[in-house]
Protein backbone atom coordinates (compact mmCIF):
# COMPACT_ATOMS: atom_id res chain seq x y z
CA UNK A 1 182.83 191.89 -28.30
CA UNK A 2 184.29 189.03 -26.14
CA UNK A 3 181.03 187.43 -24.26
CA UNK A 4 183.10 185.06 -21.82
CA UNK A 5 186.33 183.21 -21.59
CA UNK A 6 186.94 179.68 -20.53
CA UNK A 7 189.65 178.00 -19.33
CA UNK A 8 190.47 176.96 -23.19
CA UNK A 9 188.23 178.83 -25.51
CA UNK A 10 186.76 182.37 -25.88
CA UNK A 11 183.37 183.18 -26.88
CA UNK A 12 182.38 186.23 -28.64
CA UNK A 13 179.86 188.08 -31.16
CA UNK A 14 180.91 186.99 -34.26
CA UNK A 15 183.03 189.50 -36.37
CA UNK A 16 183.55 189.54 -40.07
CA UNK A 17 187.32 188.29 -39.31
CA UNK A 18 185.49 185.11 -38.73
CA UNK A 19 184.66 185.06 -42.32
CA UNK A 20 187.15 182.72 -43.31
CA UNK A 21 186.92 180.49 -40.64
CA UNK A 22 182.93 180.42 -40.92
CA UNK A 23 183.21 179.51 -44.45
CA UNK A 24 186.04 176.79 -43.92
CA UNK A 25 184.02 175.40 -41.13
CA UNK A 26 180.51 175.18 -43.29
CA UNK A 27 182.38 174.21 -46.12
CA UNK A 28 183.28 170.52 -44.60
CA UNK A 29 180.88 167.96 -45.71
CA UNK A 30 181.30 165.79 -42.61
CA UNK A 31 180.48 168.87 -40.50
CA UNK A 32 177.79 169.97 -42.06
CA UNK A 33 176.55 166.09 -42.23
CA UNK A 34 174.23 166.44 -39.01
CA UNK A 35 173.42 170.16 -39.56
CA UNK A 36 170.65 170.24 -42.05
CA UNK A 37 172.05 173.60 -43.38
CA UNK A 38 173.82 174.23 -46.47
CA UNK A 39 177.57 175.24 -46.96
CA UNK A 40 178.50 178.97 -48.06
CA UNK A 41 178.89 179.55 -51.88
CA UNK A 42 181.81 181.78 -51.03
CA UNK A 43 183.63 183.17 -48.11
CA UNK A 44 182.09 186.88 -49.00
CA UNK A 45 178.56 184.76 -48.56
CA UNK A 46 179.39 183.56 -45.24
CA UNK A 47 181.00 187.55 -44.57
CA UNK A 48 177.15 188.87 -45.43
CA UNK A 49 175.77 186.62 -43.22
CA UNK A 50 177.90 187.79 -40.48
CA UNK A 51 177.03 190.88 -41.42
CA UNK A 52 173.36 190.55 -41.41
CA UNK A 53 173.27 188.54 -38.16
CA UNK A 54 171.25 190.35 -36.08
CA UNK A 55 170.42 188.09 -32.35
CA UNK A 56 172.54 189.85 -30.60
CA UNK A 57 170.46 193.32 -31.04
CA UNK A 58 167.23 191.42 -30.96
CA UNK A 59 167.97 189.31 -27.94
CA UNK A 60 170.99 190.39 -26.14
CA UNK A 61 172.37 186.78 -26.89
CA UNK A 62 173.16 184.49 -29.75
CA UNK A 63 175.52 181.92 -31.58
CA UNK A 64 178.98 183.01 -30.49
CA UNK A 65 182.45 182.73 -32.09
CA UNK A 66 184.78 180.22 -30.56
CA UNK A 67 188.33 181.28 -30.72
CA UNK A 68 191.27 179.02 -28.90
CA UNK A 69 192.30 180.60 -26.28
CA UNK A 70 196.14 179.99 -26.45
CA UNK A 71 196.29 180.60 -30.06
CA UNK A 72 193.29 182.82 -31.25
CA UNK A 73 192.42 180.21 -33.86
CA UNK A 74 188.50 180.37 -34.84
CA UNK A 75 187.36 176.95 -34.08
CA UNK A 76 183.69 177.16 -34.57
CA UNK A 77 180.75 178.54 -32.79
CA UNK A 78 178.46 177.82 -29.98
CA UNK A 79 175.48 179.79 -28.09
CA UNK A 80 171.85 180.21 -27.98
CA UNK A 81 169.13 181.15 -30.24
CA UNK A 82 165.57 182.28 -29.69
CA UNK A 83 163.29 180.81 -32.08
CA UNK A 84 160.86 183.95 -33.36
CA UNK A 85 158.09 181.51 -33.11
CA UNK A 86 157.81 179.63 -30.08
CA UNK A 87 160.42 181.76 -28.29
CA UNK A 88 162.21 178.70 -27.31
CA UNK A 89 165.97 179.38 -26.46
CA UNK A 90 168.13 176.17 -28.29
CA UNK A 91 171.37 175.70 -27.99
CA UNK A 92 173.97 175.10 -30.81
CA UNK A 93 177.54 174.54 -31.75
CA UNK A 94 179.09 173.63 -34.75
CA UNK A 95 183.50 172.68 -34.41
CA UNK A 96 186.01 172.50 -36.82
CA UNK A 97 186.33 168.74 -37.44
CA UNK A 98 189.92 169.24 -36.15
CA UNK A 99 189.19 170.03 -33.36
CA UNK A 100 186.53 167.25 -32.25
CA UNK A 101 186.88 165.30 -29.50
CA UNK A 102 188.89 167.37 -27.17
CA UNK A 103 185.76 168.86 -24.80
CA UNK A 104 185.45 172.34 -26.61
CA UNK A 105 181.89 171.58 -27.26
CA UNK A 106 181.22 170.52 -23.88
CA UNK A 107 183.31 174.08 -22.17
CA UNK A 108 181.40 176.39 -24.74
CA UNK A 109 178.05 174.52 -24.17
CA UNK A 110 178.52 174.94 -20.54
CA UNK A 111 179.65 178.33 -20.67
CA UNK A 112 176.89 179.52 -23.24
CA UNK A 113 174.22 177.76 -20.66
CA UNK A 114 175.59 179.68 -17.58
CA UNK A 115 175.46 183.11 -19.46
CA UNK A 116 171.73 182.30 -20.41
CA UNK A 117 170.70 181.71 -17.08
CA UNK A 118 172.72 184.42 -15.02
CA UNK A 119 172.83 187.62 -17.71
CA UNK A 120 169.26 186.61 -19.32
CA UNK A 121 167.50 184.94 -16.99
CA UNK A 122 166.77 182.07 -19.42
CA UNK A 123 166.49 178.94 -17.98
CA UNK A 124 164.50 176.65 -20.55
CA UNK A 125 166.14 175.51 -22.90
CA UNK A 126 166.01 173.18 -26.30
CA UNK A 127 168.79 171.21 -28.27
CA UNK A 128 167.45 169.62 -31.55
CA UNK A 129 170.01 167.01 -32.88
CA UNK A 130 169.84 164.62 -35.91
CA UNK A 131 168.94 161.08 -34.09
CA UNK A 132 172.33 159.81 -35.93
CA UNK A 133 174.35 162.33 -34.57
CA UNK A 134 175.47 160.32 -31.69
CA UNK A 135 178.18 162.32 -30.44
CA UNK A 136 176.17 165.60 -29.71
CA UNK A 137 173.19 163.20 -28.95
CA UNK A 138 175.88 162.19 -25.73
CA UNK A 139 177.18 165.52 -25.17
CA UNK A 140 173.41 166.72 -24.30
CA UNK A 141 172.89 164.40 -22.22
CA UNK A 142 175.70 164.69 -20.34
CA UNK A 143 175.30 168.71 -20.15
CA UNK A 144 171.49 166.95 -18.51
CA UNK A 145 169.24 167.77 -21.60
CA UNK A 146 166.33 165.27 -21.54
CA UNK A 147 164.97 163.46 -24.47
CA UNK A 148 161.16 164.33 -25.42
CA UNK A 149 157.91 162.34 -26.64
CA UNK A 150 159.20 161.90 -30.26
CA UNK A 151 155.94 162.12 -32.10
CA UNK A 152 156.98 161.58 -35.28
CA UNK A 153 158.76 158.00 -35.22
CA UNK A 154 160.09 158.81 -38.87
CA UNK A 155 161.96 161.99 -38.16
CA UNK A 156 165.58 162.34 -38.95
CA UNK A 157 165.74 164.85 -35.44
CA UNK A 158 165.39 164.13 -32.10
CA UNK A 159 164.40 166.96 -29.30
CA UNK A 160 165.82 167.03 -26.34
CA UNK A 161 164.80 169.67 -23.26
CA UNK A 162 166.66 171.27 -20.14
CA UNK A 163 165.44 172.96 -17.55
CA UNK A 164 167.06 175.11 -14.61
C-alpha cells in the first residue's frame, strides 16, 4: 500500500518484494555501523520479518519502504515507530549507501513527519542517533529536532526531541 509520494521517492508498507532489497541494505557493514542492529542471516530472514511486521495494524503507521520514484528501485526505509513502552513516536531511516548524500533522507523524513502530524495527529516526536553518526546527527537538526539533557555522558546515543 503506497503511504505518500514525493517529488523523488515513494513511501509505502513494506512488502515481501522488499525482501531482497531489505537484506542487501542490512547486509552493508557501513550501514549498519550507526544502527545498533544486526544484519539478516539470509534474505528469507529479512522476508519473515517483513512478514511478521505488524505497526501498521497496531498503529496505523510505521517504518515505510522507500522506492525511487523514476525507477522503482528499493532504496531503504524511513517512518515512525511507537515505542510499546513510553509510547514515544521516533523517527527512522536507514539508505542504501548508494544512495547517500543526495537528500532522500531529508524528503522521506519530511514526508514521514507531515503524515504523523496530519493522518495521526502525532506531533511529538523522538530521533535517537549514535553521537558519531554525524550525518543523521545534521539531518535532525536541520528537519528542527532538538538535542536533550544527555544524562549519561558515556553513552554511544544521543536523543534528540521535536515538537509541533
Amino acid at each position: 500500500m503506497i503511504v505518500t509520494k514525493t517529488e523523488r521517492l515513494i513511501l509505502r508498507e513494506f512488502s515481501l518484494q522488499d525482501a531482497e532489497g531489505f537484506y542487501r541494505l542490512n547486509a552493508d557493514l557501513e550501514v549498519m555501523r550507526y544502527t545498533g542492529d544486526t544484519s539478516f542471516e539470509s534474505e528469507q530472514a529479512s522476508a519473515a520479518f517483513i512478514d511478521a511486521y505488524c505497526e501498521y495494524r497496531l498503529h496505523g503507521f510505521g517504518r515505510w519502504s522507500l522506492l525511487d520514484r523514476e525507477t522503482g528501485e528499493y532504496i531503504g526505509f524511513c517512518g515512525l515507530r511507537r515505542d510499546p513502552v513510553t509510547q514515544e513516536v521516533d523517527l527512522g531511516f536507514r539508505l542504501l549507501r548508494s544512495v547517500w548524500g543526495k537528500g532522500f533522507a531529508s524528503e522521506a523524513a519530511c514526508a514521514a513527519l507531515k503524515i504523523g502530524v496530519e493522518r495521526y495527529n502525532v506531533t511529538d516526536y523522538v530521533a535517537n542517533v549514535m553521537r558519531e553518526n554525524l550525518a543523521s546527527i545534521a539531518l535532525i537538526q536541520k528537519l528542527g529536532f532538538t538535542q536533550t539533557e544527555q544524562q549519561d555522558v558515556d553513552s554511544l546515543w544521543l536523543r534528540f526531541v521535536l515538537a509541533y
